[in-house]
Protein backbone atom coordinates (compact mmCIF):
# COMPACT_ATOMS: atom_id res chain seq x y z
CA UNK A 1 -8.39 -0.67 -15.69
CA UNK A 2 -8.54 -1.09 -11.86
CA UNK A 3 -5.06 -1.85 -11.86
CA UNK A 4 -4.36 1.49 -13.29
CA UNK A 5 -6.50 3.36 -11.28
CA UNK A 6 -5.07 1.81 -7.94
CA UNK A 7 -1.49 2.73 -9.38
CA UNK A 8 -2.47 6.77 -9.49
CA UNK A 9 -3.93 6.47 -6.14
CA UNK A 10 -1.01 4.31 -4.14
CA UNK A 11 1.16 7.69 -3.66
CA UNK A 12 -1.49 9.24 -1.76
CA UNK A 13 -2.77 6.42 -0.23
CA UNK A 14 0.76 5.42 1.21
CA UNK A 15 1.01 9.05 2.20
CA UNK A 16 -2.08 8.91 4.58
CA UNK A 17 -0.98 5.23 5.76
CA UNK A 18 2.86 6.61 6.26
CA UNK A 19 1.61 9.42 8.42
CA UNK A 20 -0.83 7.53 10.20
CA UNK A 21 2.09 5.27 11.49
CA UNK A 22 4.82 7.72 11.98
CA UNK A 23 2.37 9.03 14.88
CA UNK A 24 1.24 5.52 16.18
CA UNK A 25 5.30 4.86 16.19
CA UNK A 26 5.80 8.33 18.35
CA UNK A 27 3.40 7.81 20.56
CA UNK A 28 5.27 5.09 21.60
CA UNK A 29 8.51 7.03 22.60
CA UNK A 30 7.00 10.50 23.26
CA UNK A 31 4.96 12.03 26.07
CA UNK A 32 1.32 12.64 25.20
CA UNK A 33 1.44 16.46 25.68
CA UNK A 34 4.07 16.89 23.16
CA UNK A 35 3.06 14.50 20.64
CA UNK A 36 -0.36 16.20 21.12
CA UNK A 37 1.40 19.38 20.66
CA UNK A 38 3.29 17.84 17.26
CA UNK A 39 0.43 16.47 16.03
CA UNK A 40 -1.40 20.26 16.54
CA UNK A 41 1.34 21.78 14.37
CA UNK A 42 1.67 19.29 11.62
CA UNK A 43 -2.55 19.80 11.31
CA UNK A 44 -1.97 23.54 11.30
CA UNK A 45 0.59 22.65 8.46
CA UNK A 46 -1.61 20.74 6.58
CA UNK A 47 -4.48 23.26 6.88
CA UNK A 48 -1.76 26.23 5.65
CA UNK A 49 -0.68 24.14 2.37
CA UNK A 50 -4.33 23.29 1.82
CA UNK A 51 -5.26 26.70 1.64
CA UNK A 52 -1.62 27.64 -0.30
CA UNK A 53 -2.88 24.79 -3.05
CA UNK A 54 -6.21 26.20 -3.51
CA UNK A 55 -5.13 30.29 -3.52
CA UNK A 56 -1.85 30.56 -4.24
CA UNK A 57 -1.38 27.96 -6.70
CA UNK A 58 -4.51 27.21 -8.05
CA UNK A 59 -5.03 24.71 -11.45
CA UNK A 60 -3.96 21.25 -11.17
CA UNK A 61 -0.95 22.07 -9.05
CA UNK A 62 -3.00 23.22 -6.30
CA UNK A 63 -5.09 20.67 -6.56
CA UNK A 64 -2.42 18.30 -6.23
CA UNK A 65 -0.63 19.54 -3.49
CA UNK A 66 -3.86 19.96 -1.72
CA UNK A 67 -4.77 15.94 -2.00
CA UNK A 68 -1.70 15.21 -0.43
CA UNK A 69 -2.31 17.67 2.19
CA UNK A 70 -5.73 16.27 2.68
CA UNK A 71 -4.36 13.11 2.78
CA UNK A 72 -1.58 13.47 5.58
CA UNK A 73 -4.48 14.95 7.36
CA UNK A 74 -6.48 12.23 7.85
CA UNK A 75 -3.93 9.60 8.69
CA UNK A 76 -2.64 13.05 10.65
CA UNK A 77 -6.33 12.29 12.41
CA UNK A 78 -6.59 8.21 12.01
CA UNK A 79 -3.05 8.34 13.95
CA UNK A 80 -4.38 10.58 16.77
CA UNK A 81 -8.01 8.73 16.75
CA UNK A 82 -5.34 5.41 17.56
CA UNK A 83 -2.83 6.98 20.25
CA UNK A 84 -5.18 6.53 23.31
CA UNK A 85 -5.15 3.08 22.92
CA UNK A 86 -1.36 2.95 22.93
CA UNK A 87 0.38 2.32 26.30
CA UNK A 88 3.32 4.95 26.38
CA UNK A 89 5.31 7.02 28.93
């Protein structure tokens, strides 16, 4: 039962862990005012399709596509809660 349970999870799970390293991995490579500035957008993005899953779709669509949005928020947020730590250019 677990097992299946995990299994329905692991997309949105890997979602927040995939986003949460793409912006470690950046902040590498990229100035901090313009991954700052990415990472702003990309919240603002999440925020819109958040609202867009709740309004404008509504049922289990929305609801859907309103987890994953919730989801590559916070790694959005884990990832930016972990770039000051980084040493970058």
């Amino acid at each position: 039962m677990d097992g299946l349970l995990m299994e329905d999870w692991l997309p949105i799970i890997l979602t927040c862990i995939l986003v949460a390293v793409m912006i470690v991995t950046l902040a590498f490579f990229m100035n901090k005012a313009v991954l700052y500035t990415i990472t702003t957008i990309v919240s603002l993005l999440c925020i819109i399709l958040i609202v867009y899953g709740i309004v404008g779709l509504g049922g289990w669509e929305g609801m859907g596509v309103g987890i994953f949005s919730v989801s590559a928020f916070l790694g959005l947020t884990v990832g930016v809660l972990i770039c000051p730590f980084i040493n970058s250019k």
